[in-house]
ModelCIF file with pLDDT and N, C-alpha, C, O atoms, coordinates in Angstrom:
data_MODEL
#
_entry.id   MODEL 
#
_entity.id                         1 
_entity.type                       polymer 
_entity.pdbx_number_of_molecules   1 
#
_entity_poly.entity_id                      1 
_entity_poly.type                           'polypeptide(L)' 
_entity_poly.nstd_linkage                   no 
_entity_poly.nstd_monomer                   no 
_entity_poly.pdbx_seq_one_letter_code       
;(UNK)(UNK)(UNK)(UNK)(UNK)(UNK)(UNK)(UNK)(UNK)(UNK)(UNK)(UNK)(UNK)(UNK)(UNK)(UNK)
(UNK)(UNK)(UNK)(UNK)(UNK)(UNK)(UNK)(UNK)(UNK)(UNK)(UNK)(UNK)(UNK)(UNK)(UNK)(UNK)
(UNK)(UNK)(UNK)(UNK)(UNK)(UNK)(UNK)(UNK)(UNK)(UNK)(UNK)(UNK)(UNK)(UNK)(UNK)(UNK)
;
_entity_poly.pdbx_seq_one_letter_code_can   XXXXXXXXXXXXXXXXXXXXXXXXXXXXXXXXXXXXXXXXXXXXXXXX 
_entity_poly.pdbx_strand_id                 A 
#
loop_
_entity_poly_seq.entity_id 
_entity_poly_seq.num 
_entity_poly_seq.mon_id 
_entity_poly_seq.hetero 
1 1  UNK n 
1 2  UNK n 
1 3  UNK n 
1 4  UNK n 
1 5  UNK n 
1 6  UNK n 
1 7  UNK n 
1 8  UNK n 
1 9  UNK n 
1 10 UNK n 
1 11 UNK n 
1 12 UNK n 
1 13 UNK n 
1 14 UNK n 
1 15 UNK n 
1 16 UNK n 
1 17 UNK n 
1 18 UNK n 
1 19 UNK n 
1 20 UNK n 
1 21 UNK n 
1 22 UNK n 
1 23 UNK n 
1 24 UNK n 
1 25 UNK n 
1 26 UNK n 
1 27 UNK n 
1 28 UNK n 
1 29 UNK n 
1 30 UNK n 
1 31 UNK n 
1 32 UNK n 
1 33 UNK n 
1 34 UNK n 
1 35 UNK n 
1 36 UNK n 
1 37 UNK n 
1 38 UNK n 
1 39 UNK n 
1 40 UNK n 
1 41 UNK n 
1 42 UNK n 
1 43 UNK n 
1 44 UNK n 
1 45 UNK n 
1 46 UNK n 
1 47 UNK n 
1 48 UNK n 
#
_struct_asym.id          A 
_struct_asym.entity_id   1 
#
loop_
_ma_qa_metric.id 
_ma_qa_metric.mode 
_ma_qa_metric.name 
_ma_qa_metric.software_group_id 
_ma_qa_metric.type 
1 global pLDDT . pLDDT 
2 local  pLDDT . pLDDT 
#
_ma_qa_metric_global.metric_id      1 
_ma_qa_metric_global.metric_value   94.42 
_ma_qa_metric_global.model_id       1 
_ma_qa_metric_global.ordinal_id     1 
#
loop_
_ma_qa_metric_local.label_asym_id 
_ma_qa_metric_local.label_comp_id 
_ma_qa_metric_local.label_seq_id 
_ma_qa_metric_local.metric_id 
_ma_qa_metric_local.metric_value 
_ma_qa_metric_local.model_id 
_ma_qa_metric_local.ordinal_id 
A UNK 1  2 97.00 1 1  
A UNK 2  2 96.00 1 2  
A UNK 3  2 96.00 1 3  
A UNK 4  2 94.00 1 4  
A UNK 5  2 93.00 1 5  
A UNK 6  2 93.00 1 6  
A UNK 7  2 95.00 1 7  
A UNK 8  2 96.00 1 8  
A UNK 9  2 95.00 1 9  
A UNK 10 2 95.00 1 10 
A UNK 11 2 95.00 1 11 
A UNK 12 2 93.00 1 12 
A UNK 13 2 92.00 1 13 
A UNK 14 2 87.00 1 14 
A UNK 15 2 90.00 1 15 
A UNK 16 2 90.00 1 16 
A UNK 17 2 92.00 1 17 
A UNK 18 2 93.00 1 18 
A UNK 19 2 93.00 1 19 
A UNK 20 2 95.00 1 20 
A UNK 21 2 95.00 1 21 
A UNK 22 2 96.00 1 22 
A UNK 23 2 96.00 1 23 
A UNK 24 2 97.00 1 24 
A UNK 25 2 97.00 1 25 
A UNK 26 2 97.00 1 26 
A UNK 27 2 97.00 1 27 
A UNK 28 2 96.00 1 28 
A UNK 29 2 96.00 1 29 
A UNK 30 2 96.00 1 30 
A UNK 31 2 95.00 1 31 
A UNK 32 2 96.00 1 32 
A UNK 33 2 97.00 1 33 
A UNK 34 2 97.00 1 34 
A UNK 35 2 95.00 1 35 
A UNK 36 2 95.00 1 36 
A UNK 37 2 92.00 1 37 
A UNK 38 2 92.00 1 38 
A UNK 39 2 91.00 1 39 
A UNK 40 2 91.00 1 40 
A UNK 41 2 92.00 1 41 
A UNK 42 2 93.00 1 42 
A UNK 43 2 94.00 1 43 
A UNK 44 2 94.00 1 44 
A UNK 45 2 96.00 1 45 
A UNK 46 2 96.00 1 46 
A UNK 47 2 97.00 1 47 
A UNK 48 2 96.00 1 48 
#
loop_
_atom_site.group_PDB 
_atom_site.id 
_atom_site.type_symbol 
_atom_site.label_atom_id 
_atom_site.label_alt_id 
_atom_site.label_comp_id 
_atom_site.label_asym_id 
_atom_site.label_entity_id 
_atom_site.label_seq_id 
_atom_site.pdbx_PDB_ins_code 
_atom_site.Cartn_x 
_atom_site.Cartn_y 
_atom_site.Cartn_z 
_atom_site.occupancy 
_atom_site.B_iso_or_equiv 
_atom_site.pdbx_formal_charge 
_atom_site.auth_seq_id 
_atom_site.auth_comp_id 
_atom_site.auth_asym_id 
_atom_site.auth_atom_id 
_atom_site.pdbx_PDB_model_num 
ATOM 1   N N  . UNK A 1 1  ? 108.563 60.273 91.305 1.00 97.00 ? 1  UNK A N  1 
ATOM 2   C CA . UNK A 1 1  ? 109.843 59.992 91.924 1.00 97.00 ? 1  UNK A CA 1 
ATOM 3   C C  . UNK A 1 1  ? 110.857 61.006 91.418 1.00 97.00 ? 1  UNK A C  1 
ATOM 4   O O  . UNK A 1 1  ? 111.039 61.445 90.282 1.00 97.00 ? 1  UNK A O  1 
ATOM 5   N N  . UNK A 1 2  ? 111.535 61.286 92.704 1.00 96.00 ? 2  UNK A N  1 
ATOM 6   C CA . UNK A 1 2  ? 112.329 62.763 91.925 1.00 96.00 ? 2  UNK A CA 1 
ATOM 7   C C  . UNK A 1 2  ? 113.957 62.149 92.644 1.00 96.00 ? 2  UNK A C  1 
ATOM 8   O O  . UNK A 1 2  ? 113.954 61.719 93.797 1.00 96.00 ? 2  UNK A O  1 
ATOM 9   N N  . UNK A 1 3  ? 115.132 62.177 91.904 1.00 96.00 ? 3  UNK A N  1 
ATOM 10  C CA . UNK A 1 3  ? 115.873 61.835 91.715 1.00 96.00 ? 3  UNK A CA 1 
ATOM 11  C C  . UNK A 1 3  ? 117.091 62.441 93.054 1.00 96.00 ? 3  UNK A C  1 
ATOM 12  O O  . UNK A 1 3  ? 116.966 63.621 93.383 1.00 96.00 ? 3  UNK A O  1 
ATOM 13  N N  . UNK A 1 4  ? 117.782 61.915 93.488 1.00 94.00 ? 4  UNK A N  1 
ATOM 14  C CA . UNK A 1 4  ? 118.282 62.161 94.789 1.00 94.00 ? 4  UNK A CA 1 
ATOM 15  C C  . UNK A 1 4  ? 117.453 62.709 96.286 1.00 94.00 ? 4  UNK A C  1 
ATOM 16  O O  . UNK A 1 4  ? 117.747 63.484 97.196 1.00 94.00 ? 4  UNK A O  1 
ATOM 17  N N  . UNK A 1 5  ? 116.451 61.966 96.005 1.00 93.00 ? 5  UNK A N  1 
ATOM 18  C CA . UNK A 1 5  ? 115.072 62.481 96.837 1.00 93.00 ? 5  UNK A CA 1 
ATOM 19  C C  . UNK A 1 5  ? 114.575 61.547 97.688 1.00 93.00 ? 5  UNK A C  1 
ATOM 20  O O  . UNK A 1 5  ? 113.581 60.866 97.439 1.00 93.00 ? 5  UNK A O  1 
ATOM 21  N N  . UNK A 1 6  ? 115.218 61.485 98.676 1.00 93.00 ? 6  UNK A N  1 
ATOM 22  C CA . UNK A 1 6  ? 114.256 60.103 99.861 1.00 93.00 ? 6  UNK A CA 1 
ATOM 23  C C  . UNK A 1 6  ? 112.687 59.659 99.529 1.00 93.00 ? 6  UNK A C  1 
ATOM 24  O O  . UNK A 1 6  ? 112.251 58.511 99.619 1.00 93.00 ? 6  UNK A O  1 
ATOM 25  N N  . UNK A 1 7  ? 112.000 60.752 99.154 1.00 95.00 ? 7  UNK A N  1 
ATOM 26  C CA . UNK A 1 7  ? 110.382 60.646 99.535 1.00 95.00 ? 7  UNK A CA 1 
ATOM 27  C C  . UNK A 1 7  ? 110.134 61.287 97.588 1.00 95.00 ? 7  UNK A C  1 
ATOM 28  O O  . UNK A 1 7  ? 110.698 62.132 96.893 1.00 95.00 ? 7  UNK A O  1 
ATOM 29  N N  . UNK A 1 8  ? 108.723 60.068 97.328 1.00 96.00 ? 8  UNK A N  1 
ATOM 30  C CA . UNK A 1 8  ? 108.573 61.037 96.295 1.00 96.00 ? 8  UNK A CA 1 
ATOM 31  C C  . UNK A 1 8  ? 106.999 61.748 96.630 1.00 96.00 ? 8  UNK A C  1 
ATOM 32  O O  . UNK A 1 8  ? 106.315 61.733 97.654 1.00 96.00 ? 8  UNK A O  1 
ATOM 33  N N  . UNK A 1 9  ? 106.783 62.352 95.307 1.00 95.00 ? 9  UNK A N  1 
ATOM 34  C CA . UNK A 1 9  ? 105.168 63.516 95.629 1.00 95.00 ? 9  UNK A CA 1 
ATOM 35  C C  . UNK A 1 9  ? 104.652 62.843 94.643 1.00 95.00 ? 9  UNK A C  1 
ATOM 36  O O  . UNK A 1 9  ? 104.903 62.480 93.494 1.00 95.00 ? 9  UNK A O  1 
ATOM 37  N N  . UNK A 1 10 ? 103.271 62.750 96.037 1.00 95.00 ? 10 UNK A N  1 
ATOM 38  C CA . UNK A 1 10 ? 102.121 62.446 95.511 1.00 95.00 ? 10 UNK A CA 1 
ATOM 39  C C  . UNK A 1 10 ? 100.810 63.732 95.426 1.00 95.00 ? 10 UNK A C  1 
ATOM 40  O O  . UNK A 1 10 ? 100.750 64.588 96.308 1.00 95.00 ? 10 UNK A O  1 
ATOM 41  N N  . UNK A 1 11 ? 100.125 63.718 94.620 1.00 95.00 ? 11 UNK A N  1 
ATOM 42  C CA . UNK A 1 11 ? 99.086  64.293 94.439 1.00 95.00 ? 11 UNK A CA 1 
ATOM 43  C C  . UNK A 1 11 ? 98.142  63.928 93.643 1.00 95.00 ? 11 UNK A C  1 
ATOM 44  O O  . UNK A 1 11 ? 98.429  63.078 92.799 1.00 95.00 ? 11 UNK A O  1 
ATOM 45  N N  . UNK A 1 12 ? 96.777  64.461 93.690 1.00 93.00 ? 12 UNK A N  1 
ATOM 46  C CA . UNK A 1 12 ? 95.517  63.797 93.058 1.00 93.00 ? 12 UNK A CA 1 
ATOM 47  C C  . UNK A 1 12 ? 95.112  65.194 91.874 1.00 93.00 ? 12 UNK A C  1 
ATOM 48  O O  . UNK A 1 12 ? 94.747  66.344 92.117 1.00 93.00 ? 12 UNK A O  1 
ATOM 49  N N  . UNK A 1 13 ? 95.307  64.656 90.875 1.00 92.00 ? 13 UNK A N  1 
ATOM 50  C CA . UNK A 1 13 ? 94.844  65.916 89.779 1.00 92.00 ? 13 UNK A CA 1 
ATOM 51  C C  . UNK A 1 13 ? 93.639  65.789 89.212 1.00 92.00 ? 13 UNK A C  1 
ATOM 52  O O  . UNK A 1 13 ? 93.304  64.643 88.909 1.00 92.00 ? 13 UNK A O  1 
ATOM 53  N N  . UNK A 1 14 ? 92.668  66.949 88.919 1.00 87.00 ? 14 UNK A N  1 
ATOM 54  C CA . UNK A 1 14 ? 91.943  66.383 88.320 1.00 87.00 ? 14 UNK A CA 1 
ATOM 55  C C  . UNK A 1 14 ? 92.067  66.720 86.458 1.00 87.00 ? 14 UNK A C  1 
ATOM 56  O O  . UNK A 1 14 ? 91.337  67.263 85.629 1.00 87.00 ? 14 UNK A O  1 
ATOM 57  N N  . UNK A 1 15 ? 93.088  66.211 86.441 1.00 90.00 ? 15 UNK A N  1 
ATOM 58  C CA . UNK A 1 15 ? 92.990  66.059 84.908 1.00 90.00 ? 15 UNK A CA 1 
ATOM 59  C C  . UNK A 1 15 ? 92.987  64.445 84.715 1.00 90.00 ? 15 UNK A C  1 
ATOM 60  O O  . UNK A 1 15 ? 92.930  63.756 85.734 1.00 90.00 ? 15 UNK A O  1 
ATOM 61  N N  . UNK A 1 16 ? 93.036  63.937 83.676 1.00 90.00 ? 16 UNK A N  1 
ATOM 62  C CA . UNK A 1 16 ? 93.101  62.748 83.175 1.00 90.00 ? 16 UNK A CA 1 
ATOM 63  C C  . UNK A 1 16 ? 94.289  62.090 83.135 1.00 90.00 ? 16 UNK A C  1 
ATOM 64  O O  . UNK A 1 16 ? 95.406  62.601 83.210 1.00 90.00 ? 16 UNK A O  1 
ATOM 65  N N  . UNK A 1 17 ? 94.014  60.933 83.015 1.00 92.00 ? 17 UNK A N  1 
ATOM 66  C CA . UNK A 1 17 ? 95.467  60.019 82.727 1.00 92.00 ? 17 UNK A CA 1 
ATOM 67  C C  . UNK A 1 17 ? 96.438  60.536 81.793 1.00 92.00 ? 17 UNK A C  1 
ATOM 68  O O  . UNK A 1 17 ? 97.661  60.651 81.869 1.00 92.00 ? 17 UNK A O  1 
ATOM 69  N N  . UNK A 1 18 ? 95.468  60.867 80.750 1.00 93.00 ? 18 UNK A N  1 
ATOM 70  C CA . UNK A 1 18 ? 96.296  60.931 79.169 1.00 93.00 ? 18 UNK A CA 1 
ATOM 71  C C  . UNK A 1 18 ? 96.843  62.664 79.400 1.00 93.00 ? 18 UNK A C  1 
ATOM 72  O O  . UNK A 1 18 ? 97.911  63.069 78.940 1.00 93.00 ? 18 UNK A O  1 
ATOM 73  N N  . UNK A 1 19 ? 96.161  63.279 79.961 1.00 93.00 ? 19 UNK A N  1 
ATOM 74  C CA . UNK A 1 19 ? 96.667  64.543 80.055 1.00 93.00 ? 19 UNK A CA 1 
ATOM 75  C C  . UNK A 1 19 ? 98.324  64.559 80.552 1.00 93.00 ? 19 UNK A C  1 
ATOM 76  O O  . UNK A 1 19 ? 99.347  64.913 79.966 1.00 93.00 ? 19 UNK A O  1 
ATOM 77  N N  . UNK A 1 20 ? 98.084  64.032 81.839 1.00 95.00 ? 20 UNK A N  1 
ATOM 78  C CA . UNK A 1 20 ? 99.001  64.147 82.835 1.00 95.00 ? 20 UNK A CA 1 
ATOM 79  C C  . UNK A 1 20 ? 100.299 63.423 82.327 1.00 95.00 ? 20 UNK A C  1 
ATOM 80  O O  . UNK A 1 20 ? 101.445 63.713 82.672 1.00 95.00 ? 20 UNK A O  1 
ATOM 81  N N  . UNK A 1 21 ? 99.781  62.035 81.099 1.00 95.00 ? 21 UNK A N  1 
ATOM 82  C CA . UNK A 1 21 ? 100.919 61.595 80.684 1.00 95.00 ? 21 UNK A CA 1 
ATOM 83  C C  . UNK A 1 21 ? 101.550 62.474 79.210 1.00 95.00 ? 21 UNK A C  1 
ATOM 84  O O  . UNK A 1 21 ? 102.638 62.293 78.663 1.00 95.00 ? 21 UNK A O  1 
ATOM 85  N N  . UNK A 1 22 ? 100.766 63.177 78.934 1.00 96.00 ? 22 UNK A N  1 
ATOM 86  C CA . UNK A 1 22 ? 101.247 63.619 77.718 1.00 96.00 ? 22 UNK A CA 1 
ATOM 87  C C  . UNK A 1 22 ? 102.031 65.278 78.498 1.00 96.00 ? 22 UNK A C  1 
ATOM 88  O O  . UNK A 1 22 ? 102.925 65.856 77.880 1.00 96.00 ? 22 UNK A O  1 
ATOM 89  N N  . UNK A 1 23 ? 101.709 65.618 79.350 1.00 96.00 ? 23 UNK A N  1 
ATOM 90  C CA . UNK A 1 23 ? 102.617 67.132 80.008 1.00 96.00 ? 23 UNK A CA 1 
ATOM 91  C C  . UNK A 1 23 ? 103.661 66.276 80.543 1.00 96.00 ? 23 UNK A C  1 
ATOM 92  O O  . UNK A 1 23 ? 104.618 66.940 80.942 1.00 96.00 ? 23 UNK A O  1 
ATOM 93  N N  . UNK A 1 24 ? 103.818 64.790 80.711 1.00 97.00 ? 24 UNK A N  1 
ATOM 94  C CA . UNK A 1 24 ? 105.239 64.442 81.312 1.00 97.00 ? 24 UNK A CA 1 
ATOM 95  C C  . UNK A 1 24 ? 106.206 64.084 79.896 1.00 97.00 ? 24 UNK A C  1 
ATOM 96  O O  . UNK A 1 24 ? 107.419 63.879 79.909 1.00 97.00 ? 24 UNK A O  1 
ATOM 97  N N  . UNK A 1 25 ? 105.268 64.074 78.645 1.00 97.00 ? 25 UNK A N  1 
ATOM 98  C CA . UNK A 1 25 ? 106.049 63.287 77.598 1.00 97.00 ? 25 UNK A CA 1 
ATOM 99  C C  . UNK A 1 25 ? 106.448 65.218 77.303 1.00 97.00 ? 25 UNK A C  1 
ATOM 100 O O  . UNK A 1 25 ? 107.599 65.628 77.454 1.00 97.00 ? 25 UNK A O  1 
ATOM 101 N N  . UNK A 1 26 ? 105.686 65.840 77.030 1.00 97.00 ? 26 UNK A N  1 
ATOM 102 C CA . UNK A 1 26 ? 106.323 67.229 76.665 1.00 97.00 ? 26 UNK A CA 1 
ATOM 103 C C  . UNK A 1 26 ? 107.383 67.269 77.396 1.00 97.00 ? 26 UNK A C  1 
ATOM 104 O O  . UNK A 1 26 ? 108.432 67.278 76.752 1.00 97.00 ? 26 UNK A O  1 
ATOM 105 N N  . UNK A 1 27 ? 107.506 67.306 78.910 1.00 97.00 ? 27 UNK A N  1 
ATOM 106 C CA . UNK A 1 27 ? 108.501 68.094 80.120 1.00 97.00 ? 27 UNK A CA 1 
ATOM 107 C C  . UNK A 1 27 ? 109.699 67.273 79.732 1.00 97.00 ? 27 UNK A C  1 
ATOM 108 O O  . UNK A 1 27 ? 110.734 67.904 79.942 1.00 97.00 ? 27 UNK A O  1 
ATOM 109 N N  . UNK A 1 28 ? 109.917 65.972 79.193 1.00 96.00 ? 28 UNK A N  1 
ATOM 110 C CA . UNK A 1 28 ? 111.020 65.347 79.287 1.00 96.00 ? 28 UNK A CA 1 
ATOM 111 C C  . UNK A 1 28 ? 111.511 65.450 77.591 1.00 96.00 ? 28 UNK A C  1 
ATOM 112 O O  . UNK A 1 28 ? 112.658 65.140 77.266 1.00 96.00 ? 28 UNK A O  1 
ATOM 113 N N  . UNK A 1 29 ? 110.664 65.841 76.757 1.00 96.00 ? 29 UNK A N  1 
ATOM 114 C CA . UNK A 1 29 ? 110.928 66.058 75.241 1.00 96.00 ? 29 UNK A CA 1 
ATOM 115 C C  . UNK A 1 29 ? 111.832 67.281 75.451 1.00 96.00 ? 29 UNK A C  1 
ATOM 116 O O  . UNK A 1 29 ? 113.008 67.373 75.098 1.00 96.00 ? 29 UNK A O  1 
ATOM 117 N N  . UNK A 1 30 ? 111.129 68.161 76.052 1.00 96.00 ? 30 UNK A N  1 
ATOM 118 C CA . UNK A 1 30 ? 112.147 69.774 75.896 1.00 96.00 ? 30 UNK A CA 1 
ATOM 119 C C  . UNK A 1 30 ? 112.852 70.274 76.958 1.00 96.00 ? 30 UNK A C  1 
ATOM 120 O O  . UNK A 1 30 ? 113.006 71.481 77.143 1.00 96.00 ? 30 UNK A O  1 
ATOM 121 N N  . UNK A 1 31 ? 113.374 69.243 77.804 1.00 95.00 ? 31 UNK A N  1 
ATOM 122 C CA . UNK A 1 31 ? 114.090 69.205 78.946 1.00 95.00 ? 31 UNK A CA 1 
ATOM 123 C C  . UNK A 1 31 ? 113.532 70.081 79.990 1.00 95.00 ? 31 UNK A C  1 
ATOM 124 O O  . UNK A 1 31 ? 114.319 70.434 80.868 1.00 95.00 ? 31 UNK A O  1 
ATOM 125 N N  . UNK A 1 32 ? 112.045 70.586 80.064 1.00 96.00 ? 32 UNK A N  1 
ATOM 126 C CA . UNK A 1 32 ? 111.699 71.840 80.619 1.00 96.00 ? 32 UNK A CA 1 
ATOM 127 C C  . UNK A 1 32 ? 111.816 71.295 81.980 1.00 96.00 ? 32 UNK A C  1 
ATOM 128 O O  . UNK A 1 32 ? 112.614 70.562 82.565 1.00 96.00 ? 32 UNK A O  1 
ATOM 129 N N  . UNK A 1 33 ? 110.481 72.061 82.337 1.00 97.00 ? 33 UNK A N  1 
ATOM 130 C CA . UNK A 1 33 ? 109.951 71.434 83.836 1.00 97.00 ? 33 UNK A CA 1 
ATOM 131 C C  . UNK A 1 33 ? 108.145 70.987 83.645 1.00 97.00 ? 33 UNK A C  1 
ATOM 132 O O  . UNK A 1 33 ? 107.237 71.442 82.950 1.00 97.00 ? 33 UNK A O  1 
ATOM 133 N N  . UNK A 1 34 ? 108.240 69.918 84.619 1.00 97.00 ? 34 UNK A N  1 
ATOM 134 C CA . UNK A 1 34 ? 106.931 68.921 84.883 1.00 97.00 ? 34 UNK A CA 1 
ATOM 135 C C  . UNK A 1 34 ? 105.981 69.975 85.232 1.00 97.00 ? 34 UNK A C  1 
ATOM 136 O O  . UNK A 1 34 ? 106.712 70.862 85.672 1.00 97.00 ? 34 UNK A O  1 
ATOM 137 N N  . UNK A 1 35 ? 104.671 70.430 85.297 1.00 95.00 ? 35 UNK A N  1 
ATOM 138 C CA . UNK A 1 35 ? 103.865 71.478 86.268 1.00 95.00 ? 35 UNK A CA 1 
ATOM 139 C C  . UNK A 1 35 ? 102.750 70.524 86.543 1.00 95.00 ? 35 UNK A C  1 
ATOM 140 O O  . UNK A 1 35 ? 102.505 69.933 85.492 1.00 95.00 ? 35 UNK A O  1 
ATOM 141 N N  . UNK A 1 36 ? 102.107 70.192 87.342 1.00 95.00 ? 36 UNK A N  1 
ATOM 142 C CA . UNK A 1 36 ? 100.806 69.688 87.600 1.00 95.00 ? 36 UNK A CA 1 
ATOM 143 C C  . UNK A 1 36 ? 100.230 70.360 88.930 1.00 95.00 ? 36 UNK A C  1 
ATOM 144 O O  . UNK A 1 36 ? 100.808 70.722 89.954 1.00 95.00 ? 36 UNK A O  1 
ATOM 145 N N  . UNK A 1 37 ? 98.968  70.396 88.576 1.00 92.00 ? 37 UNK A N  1 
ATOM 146 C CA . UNK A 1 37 ? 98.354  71.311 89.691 1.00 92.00 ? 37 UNK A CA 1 
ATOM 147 C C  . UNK A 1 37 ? 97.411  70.068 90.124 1.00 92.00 ? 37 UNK A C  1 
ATOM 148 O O  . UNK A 1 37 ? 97.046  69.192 89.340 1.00 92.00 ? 37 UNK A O  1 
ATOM 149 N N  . UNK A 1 38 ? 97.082  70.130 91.463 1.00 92.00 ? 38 UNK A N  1 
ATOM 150 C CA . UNK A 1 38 ? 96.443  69.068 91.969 1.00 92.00 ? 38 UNK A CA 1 
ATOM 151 C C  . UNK A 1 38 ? 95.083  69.890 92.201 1.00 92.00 ? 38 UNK A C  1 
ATOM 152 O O  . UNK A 1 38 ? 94.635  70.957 91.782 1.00 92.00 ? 38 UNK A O  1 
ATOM 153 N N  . UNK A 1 39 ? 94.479  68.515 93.383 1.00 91.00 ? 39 UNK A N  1 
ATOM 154 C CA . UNK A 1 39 ? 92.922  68.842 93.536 1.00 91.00 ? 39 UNK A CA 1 
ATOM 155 C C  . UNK A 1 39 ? 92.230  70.484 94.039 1.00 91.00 ? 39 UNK A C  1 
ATOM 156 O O  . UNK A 1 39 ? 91.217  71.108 93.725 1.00 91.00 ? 39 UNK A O  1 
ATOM 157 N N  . UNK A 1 40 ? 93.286  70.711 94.884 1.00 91.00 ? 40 UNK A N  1 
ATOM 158 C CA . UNK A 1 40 ? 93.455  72.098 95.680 1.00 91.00 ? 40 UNK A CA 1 
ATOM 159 C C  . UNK A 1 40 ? 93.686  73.360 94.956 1.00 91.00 ? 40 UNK A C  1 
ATOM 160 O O  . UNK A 1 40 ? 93.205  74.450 95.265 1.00 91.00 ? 40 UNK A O  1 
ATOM 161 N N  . UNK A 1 41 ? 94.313  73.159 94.158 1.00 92.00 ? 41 UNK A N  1 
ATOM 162 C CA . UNK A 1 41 ? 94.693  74.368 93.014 1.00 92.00 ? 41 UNK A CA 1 
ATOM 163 C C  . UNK A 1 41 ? 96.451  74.421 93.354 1.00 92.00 ? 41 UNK A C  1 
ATOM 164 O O  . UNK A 1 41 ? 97.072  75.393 92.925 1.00 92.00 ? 41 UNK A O  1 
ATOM 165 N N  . UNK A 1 42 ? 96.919  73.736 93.847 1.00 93.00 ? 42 UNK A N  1 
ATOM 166 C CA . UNK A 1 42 ? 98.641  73.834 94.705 1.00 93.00 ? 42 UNK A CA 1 
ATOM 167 C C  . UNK A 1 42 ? 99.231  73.297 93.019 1.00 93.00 ? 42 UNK A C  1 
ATOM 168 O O  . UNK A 1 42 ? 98.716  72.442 92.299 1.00 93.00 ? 42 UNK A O  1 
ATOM 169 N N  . UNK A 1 43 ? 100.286 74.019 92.790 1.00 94.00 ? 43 UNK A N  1 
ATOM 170 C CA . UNK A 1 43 ? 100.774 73.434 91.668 1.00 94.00 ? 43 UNK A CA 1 
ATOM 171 C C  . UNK A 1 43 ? 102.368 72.724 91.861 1.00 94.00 ? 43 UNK A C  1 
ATOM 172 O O  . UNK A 1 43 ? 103.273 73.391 92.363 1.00 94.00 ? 43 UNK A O  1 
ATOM 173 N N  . UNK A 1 44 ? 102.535 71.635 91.508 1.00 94.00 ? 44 UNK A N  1 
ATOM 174 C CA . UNK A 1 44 ? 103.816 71.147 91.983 1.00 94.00 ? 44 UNK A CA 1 
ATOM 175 C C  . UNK A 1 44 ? 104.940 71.318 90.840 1.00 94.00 ? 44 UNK A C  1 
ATOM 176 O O  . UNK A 1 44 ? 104.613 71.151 89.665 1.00 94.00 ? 44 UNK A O  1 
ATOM 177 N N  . UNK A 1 45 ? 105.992 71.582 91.115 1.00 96.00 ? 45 UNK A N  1 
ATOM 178 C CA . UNK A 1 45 ? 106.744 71.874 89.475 1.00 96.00 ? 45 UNK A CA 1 
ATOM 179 C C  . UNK A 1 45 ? 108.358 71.045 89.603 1.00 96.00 ? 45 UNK A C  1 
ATOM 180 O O  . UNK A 1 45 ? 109.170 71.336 90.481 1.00 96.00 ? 45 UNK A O  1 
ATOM 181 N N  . UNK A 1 46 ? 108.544 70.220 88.778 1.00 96.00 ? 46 UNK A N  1 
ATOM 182 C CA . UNK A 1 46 ? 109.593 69.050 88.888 1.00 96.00 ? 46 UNK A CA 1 
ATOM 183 C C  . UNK A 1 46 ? 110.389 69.503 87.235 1.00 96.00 ? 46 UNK A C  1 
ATOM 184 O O  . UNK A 1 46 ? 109.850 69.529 86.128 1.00 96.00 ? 46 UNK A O  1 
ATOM 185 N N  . UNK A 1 47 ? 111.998 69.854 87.654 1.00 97.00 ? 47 UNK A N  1 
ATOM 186 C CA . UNK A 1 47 ? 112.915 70.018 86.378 1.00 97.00 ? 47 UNK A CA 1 
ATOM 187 C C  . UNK A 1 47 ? 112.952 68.342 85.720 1.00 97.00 ? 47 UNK A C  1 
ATOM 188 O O  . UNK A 1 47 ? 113.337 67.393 86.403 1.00 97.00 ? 47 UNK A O  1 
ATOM 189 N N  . UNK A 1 48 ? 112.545 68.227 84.487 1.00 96.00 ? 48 UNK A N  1 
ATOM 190 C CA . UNK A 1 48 ? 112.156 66.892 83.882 1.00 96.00 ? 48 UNK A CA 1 
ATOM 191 C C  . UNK A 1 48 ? 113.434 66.410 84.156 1.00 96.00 ? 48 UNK A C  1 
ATOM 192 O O  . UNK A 1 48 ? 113.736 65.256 83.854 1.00 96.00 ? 48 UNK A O  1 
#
């Protein structure tokens, strides 16, 4: 869910749960940005 955003993004990664939750605990620790690359190789990138 991305913040002033009608619609949020979905995608299927193949990393793991714990992965995917620990690159969201980094992205919001160092104010960076989110990156996850899904099944396709498409990488989606969200300012935490």
């Amino acid at each position: 869910g991305v913040q002033q955003a009608p619609r949020e993004i979905q995608l299927e990664s193949t990393q793991t749960p714990e992965q995917v939750s620990a690159a969201v605990a980094a992205a919001v620790k160092s104010g960076g940005l989110l990156s996850l690359t899904d099944e396709k190789g498409r990488v989606v990138v969200v300012p935490a």
